[in-house]
Protein backbone atom coordinates (compact mmCIF):
# COMPACT_ATOMS: atom_id res chain seq x y z
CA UNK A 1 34.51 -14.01 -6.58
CA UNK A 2 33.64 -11.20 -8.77
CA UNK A 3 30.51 -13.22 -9.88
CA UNK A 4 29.51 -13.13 -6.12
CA UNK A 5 30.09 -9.17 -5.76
CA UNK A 6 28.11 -8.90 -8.64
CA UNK A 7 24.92 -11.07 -7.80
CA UNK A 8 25.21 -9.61 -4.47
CA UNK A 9 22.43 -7.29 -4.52
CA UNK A 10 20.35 -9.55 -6.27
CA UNK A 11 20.55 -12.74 -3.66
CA UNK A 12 19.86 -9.83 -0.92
CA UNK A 13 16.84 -8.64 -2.00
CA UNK A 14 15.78 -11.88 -3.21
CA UNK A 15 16.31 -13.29 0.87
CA UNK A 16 14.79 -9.81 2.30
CA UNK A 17 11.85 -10.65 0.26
CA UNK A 18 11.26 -14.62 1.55
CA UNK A 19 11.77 -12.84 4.89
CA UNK A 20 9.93 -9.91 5.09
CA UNK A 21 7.39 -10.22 1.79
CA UNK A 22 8.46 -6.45 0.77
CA UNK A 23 9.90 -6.68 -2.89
CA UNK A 24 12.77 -4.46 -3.32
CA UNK A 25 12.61 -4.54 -7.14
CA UNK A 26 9.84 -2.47 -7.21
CA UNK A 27 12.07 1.11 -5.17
CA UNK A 28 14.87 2.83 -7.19
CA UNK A 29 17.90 0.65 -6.88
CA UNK A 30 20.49 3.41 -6.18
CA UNK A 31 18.52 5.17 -3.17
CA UNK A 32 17.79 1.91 -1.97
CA UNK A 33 21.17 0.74 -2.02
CA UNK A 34 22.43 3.52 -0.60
CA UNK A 35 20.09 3.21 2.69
CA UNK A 36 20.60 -0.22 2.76
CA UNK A 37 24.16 -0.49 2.69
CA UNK A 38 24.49 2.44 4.92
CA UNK A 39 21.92 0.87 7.64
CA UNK A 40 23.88 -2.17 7.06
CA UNK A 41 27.56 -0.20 7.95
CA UNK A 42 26.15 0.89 11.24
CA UNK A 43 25.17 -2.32 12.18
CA UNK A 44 28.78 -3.84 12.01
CA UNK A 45 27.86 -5.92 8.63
CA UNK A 46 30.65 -6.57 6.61
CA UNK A 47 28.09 -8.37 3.49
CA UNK A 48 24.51 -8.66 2.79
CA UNK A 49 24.99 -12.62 4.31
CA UNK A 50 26.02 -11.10 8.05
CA UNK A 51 23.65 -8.56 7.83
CA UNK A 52 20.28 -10.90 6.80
CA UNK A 53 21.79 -13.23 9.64
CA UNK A 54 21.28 -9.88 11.80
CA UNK A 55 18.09 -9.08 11.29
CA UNK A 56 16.69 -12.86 11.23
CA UNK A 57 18.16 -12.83 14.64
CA UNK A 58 17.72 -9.51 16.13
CA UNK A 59 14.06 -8.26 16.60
CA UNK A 60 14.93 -4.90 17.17
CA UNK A 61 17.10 -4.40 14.89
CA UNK A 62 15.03 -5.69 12.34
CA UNK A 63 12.07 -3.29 13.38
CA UNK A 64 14.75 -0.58 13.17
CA UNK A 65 15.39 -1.83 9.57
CA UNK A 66 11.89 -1.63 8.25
CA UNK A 67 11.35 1.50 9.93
CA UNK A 68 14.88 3.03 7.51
CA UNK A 69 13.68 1.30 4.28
CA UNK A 70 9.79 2.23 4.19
CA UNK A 71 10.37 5.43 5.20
CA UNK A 72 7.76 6.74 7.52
CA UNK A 73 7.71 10.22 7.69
CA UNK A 74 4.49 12.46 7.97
CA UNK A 75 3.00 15.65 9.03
CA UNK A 76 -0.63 16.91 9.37
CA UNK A 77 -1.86 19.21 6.51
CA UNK A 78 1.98 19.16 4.79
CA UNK A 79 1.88 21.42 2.40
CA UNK A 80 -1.24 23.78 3.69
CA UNK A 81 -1.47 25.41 0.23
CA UNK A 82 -2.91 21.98 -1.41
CA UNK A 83 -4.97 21.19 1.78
CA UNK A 84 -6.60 24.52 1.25
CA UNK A 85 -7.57 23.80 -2.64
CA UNK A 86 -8.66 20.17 -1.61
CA UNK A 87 -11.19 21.93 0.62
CA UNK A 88 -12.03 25.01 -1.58
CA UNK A 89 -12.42 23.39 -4.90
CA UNK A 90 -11.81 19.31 -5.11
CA UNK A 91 -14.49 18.47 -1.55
CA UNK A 92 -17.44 20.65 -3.09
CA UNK A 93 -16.69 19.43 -7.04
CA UNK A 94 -16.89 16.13 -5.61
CA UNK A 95 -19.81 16.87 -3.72
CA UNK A 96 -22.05 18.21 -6.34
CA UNK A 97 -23.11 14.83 -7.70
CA UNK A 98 -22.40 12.75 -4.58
CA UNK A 99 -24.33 12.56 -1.50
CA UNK A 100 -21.47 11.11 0.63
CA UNK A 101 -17.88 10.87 -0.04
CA UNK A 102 -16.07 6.90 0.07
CA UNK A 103 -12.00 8.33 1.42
CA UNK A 104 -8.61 6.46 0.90
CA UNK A 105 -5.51 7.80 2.30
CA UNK A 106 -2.71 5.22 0.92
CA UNK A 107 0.75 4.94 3.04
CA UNK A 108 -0.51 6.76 5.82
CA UNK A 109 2.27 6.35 8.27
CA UNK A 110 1.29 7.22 11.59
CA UNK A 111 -2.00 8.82 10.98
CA UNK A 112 -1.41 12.31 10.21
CA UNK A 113 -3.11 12.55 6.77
CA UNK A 114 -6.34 10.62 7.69
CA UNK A 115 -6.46 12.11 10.98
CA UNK A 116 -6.70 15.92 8.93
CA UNK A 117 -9.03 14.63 6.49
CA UNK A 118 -10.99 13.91 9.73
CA UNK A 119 -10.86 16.73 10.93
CA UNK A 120 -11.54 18.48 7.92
CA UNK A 121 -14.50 16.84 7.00
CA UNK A 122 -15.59 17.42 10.15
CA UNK A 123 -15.28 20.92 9.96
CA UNK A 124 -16.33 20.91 6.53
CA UNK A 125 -19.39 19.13 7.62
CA UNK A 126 -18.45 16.29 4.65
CA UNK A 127 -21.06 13.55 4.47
CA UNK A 128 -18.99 10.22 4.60
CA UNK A 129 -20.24 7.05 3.26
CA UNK A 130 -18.29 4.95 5.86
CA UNK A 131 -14.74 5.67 7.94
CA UNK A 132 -11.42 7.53 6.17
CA UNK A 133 -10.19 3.47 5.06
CA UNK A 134 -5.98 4.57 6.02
CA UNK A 135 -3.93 1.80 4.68
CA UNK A 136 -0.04 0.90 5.59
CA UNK A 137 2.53 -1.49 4.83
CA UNK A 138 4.12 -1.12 8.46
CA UNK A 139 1.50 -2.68 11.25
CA UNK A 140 3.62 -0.95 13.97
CA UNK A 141 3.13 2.35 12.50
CA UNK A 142 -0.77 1.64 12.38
CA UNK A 143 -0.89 0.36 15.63
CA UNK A 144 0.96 4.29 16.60
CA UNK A 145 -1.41 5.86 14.32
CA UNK A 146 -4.26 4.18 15.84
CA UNK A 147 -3.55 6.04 19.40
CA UNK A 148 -3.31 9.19 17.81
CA UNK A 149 -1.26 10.62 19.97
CA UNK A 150 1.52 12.55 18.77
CA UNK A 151 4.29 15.18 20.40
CA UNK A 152 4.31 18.89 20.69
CA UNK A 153 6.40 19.08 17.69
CA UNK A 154 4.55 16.90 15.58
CA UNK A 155 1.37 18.84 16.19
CA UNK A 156 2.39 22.00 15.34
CA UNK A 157 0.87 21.82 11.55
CA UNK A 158 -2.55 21.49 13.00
CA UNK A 159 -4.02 25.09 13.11
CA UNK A 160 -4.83 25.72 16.18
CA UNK A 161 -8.45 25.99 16.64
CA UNK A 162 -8.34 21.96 15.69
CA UNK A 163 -6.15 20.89 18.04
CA UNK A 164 -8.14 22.88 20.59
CA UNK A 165 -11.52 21.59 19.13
CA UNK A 166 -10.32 17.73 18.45
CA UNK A 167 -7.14 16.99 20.75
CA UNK A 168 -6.73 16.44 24.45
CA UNK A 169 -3.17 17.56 26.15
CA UNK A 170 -1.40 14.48 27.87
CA UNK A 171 1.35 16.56 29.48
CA UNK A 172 4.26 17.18 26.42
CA UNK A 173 1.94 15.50 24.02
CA UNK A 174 -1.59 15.57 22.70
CA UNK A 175 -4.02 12.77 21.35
CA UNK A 176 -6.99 12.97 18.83
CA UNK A 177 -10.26 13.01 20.62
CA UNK A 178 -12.01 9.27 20.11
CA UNK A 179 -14.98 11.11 18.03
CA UNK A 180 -12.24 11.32 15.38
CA UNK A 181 -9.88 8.69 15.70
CA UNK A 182 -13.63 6.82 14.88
CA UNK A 183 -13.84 8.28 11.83
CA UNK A 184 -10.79 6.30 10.36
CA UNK A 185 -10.18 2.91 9.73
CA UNK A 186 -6.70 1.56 9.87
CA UNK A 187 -5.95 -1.47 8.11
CA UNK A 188 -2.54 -3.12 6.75
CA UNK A 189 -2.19 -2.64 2.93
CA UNK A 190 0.80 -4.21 0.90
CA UNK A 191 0.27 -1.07 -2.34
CA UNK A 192 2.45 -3.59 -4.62
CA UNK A 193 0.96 -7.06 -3.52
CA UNK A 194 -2.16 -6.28 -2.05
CA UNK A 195 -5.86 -6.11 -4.21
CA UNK A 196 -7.12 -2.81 -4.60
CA UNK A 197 -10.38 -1.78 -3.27
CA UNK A 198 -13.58 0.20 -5.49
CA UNK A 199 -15.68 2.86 -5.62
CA UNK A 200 -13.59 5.55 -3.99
CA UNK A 201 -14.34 9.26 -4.64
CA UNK A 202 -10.83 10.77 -3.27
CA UNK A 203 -7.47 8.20 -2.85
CA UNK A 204 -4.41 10.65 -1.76
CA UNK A 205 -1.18 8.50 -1.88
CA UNK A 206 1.34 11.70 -1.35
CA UNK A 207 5.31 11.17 -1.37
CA UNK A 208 4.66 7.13 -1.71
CA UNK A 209 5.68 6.78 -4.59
CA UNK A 210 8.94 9.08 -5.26
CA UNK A 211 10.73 5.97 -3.55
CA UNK A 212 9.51 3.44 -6.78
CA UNK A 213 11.27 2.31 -10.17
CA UNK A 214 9.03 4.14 -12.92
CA UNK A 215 6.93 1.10 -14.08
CA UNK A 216 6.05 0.66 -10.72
CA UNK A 217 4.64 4.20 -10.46
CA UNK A 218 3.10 3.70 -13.52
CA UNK A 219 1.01 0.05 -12.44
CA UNK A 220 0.09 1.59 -9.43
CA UNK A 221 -0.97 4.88 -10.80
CA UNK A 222 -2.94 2.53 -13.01
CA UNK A 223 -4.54 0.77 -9.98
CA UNK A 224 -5.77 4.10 -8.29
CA UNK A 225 -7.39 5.32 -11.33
CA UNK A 226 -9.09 1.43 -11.27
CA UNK A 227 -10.60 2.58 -8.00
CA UNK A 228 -12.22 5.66 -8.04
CA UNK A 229 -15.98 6.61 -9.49
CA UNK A 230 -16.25 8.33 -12.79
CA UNK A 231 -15.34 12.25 -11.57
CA UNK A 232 -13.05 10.78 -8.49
CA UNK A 233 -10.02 12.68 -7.33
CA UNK A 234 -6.35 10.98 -6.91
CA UNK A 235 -4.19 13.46 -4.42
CA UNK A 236 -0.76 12.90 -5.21
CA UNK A 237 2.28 14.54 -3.39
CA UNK A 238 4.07 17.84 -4.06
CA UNK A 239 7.01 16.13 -5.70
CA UNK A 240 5.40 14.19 -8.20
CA UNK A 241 3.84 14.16 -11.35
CA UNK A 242 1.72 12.05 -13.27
CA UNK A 243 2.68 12.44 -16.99
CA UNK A 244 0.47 9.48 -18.70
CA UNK A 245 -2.55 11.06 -17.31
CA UNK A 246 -4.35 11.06 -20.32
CA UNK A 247 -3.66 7.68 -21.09
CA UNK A 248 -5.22 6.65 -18.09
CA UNK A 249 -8.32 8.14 -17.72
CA UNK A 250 -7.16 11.53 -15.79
CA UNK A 251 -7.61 15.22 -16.20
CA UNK A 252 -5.38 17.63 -14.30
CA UNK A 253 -7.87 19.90 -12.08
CA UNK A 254 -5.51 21.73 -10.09
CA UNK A 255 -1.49 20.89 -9.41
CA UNK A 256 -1.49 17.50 -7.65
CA UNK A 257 -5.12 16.33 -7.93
CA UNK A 258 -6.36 14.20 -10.75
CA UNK A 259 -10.16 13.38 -11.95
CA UNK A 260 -10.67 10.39 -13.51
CA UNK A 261 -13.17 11.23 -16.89
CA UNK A 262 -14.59 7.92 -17.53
């Protein structure tokens, strides 16, 4: 018995993965656990075996599931201080050998980061080489995110003269105009399965990673650097740090952005 307590975790993650291709090796075990077993407690799951039997059976349930465990939460220009030295100091560095700028945003959730690099390109009159490429590992959030429409609340980081300039009200809530939901290209992207594209001159994958085992940070952190030019940027999120920069190819230019040197 104590040999099944003990594999437990294992043979659940193991199942999850057949069923829903996301490895769970690849988060920190203890937050993981914790949401997992906590989701799994307000189901009315006594084991991981009732509560796979659950979600295999329940659509809703499982959508609910995916929804706790990848962790979709966004907001438009979070953290205005680092928007404001992507715009003052990383767009025109980029920009003084590059005619047009290739775009990633990585884990977008429900569009709020690519929709404000829209927007501020647009403001910024940015030359793009093709659309803001927004990737996701959740196809329902895309499918949200490619409506662009979002509530009163959720719209309150946009400064005002954008959501006056690029959003129409629909009564409580208000949607991005279709001259800038154009400018970005959803598409499903699996960050720990899935091949990387090349050629980017700014990937921002911010508060993505905070939720991975270190060597998993690490590979992927690898992979970014992979796919940007010689003088890209990599945008990372106000919690994290990269602390091999060096080692891969990076320079620190301001707090959170990265140029690759090579």
């Amino acid at each position: 018995m104590k040999e099944l307590v003990d594999n437990s975790w294992e043979w659940f993650i193991d199942k999850f993965e057949i069923l829903s291709k996301i490895d769970l090796t690849a988060y920190k075990r203890p937050q993981m656990e914790r949401r997992i077993n906590s989701f799994m407690r307000s189901a009315g799951a006594s084991d991981y075996k009732s509560f796979l039997e659950l979600i295999k059976n329940d659509a809703l349930l499982y959508r609910k599931f995916l929804e706790h465990i990848t962790i979709n939460v966004s907001e438009f220009f979070r953290n205005a201080n680092h928007w404001s030295i992507l715009q003052n100091e990383v767009l025109p560095l980029l920009l003084k050998d590059r005619r047009s700028l290739r775009i990633w945003s990585a884990g977008c959730s429900t569009g709020e980061e690519p929709y404000s690099l829209a927007m501020l390109c647009r403001e910024q009159r940015i030359p793009l080489t093709e659309e803001i490429l927004a990737t996701d590992l959740d196809q329902d959030v895309l499918n949200r995110a490619m409506q662009g429409i979002y509530s009163a609340k959720a719209a309150q980081g946009i400064p005002p003269t954008y959501l006056a300039r690029y959003f129409s009200s629909q009564g409580d809530q208000y949607q991005a105009n279709e001259d800038i939901r154009r400018m970005v290209k959803f598409k499903r992207h699996d960050l720990l399965r899935d091949s990387f594209g090349r050629n980017y001159d700014l990937i921002l994958c911010r508060n993505v990673v905070i939720y991975f085992t270190e060597e998993t940070k690490n590979r992927l952190y690898q992979r970014f650097t992979e796919s940007l030019n010689s003088g890209g940027v990599l945008f990372i999120g106000s919690t994290e740090q990269i602390f091999q920069a060096r080692e891969l190819g990076l320079k620190t230019i301001a707090t959170f952005f990265y140029q690759k040197v090579n």
